[in-house]
C-alpha atoms as a PDB file:
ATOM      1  CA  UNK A   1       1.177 -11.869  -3.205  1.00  0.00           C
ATOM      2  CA  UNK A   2       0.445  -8.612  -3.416  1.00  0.00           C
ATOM      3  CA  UNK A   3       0.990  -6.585  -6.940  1.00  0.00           C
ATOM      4  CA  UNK A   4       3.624  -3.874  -5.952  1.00  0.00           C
ATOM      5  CA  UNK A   5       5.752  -2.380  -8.277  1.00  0.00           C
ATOM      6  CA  UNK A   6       8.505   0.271  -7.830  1.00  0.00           C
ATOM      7  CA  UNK A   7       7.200   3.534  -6.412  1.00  0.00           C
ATOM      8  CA  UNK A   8       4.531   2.158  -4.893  1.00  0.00           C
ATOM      9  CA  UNK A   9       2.981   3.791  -1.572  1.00  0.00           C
ATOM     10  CA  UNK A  10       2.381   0.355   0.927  1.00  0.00           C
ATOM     11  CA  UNK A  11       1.391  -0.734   4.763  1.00  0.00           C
ATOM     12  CA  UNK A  12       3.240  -3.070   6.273  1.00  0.00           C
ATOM     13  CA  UNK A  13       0.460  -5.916   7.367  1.00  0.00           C
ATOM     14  CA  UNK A  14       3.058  -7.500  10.396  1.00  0.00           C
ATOM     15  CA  UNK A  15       5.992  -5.827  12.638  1.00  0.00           C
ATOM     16  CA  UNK A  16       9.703  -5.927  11.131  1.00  0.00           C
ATOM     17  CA  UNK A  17      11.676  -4.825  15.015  1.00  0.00           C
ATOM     18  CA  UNK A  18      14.859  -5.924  13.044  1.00  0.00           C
ATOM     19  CA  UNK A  19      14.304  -2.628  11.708  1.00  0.00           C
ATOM     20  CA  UNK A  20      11.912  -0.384  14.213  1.00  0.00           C
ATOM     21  CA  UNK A  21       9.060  -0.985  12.034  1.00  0.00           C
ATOM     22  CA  UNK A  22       5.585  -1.365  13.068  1.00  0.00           C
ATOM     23  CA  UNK A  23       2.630  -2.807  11.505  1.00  0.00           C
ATOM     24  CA  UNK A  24       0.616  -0.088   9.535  1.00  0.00           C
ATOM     25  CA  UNK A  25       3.577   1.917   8.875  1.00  0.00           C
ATOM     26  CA  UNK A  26       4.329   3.380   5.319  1.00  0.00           C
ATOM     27  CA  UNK A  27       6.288   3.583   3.288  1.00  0.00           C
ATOM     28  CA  UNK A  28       7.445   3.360  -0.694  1.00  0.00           C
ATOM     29  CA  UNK A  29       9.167   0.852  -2.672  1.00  0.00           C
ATOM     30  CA  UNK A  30      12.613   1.707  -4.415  1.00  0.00           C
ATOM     31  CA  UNK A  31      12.883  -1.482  -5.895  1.00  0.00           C
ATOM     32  CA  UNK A  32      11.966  -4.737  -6.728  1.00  0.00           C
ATOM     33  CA  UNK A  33      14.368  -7.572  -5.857  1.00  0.00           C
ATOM     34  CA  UNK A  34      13.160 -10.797  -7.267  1.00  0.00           C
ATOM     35  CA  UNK A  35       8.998 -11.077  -7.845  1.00  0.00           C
ATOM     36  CA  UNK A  36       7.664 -11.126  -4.047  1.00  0.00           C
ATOM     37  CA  UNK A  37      10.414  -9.541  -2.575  1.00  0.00           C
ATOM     38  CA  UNK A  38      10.781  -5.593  -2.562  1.00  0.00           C
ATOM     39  CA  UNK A  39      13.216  -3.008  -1.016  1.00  0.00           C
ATOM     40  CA  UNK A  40      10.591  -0.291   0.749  1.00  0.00           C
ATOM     41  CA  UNK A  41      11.578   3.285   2.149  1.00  0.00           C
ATOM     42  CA  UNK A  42      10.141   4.204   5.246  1.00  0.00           C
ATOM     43  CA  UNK A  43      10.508   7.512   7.098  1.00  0.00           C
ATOM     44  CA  UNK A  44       9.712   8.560  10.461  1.00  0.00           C
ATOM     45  CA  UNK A  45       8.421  12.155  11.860  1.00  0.00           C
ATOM     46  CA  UNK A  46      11.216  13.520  12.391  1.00  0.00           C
ATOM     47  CA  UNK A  47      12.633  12.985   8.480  1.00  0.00           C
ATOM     48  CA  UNK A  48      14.754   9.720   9.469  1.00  0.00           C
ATOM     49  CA  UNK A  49      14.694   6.972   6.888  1.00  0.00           C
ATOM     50  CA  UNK A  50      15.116   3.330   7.292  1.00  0.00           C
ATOM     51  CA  UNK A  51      15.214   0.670   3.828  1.00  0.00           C
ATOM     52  CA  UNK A  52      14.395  -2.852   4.293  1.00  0.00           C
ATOM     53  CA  UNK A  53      14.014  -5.908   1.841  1.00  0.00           C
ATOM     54  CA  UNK A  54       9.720  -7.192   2.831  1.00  0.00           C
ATOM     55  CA  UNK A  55       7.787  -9.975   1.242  1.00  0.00           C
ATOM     56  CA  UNK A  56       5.562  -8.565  -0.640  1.00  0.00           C
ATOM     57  CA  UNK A  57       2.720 -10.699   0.874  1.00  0.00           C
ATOM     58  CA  UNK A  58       3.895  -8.743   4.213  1.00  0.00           C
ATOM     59  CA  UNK A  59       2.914  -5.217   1.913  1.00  0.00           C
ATOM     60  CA  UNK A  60      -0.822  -3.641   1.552  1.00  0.00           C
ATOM     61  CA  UNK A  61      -0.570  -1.398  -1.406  1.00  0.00           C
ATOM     62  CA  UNK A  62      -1.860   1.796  -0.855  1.00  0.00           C
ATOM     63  CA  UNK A  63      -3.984   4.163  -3.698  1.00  0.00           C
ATOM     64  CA  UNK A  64      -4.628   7.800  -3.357  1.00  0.00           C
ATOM     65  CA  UNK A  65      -6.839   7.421  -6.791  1.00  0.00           C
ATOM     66  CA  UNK A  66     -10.955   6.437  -6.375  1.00  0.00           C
ATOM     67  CA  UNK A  67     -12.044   3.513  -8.838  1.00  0.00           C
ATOM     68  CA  UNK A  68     -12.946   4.635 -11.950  1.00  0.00           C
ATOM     69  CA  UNK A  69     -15.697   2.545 -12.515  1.00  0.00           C
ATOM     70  CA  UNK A  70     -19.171   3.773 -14.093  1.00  0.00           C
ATOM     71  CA  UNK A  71     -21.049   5.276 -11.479  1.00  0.00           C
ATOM     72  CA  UNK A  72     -24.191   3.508 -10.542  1.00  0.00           C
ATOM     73  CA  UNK A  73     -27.545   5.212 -11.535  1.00  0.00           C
ATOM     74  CA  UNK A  74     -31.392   4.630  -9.593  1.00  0.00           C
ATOM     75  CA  UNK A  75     -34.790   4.434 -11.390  1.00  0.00           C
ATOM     76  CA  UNK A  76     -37.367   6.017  -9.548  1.00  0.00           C
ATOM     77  CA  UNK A  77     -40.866   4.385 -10.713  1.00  0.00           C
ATOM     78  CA  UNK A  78     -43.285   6.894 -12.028  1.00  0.00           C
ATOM     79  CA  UNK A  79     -46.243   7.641  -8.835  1.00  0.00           C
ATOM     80  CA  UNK A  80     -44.673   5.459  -6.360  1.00  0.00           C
ATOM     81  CA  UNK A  81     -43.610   7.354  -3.158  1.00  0.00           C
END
């Protein structure tokens, strides 16, 4: 299951044609139902919105952050080339 919370920016991983959704659209979620199920805002070119209720397994969660993780640093041996 993926860890979504409310506001997040997701993918949908499969097709919902119910709704005129494809897979790789995106889209953000407005709210969380129950845990694994999530209301998600989607919007199309042209400003048109669609809502539909998505597993959250059916969600890739999407971050416009890098990791902060320490940054890896190289030793370079003394005379070696």
């Amino acid at each position: 299951m993926a860890n979504v919370k409310r506001l997040s920016v997701v993918a949908l991983l499969k097709d919902v044609p119910r709704h005129g959704l494809v897979r790789g659209q995106v889209g953000t979620v407005g709210a969380v139902v129950r845990p694994g199920v999530c209301e998600v805002d989607f919007r199309d070119r042209l400003g048109a919105s669609v809502s539909a209720v998505v597993s959250s397994d059916d969600l890739l969660p999407l971050h416009r952050e890098r990791n902060r993780a320490p940054a890896m640093t190289l030793s370079v041996a003394a005379g070696r080339s």
